[in-house]
Protein backbone atom coordinates (compact mmCIF):
# COMPACT_ATOMS: atom_id res chain seq x y z
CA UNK A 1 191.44 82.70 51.38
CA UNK A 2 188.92 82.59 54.75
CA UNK A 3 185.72 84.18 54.29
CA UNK A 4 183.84 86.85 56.19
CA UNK A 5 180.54 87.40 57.23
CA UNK A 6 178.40 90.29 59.10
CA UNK A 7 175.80 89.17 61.20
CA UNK A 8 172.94 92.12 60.60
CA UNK A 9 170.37 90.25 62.73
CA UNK A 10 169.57 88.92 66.19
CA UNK A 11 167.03 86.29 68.28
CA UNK A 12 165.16 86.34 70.51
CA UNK A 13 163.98 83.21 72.98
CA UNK A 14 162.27 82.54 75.83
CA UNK A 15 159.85 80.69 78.12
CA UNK A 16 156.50 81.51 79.65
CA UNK A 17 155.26 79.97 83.21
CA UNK A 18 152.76 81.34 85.96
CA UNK A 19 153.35 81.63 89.15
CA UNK A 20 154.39 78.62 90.13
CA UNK A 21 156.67 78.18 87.43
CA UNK A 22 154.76 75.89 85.18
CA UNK A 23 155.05 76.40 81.58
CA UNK A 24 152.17 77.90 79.81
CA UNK A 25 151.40 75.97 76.59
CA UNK A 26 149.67 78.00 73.56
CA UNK A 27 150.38 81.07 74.72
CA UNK A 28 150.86 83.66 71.99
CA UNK A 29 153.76 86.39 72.09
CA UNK A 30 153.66 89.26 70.03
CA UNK A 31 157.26 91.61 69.09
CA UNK A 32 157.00 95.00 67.94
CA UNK A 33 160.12 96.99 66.71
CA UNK A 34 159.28 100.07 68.27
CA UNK A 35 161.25 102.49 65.50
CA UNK A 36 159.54 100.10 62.35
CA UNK A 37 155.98 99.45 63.78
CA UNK A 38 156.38 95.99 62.71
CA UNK A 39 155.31 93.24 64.49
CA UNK A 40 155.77 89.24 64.72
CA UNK A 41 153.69 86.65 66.80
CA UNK A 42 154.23 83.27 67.50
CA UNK A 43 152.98 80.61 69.85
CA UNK A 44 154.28 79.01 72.75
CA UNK A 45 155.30 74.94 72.75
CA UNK A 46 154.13 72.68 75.09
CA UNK A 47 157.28 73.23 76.88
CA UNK A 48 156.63 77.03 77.27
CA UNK A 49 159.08 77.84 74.67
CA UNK A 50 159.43 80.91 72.34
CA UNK A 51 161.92 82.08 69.46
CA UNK A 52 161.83 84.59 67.39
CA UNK A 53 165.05 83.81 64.78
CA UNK A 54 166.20 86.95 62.41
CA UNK A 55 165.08 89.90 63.91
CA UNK A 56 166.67 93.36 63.39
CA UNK A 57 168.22 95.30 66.02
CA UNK A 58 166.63 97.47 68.25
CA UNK A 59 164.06 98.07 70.90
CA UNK A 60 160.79 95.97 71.00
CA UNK A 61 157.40 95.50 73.22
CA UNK A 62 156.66 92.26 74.27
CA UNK A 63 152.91 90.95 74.95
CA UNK A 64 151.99 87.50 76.08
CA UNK A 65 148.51 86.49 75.79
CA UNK A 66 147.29 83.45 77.07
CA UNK A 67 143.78 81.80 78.17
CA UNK A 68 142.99 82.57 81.58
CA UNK A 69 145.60 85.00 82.43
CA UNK A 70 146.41 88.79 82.76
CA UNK A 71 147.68 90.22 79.61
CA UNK A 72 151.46 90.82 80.10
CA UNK A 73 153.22 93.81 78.10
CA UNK A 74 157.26 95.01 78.70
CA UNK A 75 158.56 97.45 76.26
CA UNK A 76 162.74 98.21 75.63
């Protein structure tokens, strides 16, 4: 007989670049699950690049932090 699985978790990926779309190394991005208060961070790749594998559903801020630029925050 076939198996079945639920998936109970999501991702979330991305990429960070200034202005002139150039990807910003080292740059640290922080998740907090709004309803849980908890909170992951990791760091950007030389490419830019993000992921944040296994997270639970639901609505999160995101803040970027990066040497020499503005802090940038987006909640839901």
């Amino acid at each position: 007989l076939p198996g079945s699985a639920q998936i109970l978790y999501g991702s979330l990926v991305g990429n960070v670049t200034d202005s002139s779309d150039a990807a910003v190394p080292g740059a640290k991005v922080t998740i907090l699950h709004t309803a849980t208060g908890t909170s992951r961070d990791v760091v950007t790749t030389d490419a830019g690049l993000y992921r944040f594998p296994t997270i639970s559903p639901g609505q999160y801020a995101v803040t970027v932090v990066a040497n020499g630029f503005r802090t940038f925050s987006q909640s839901n």
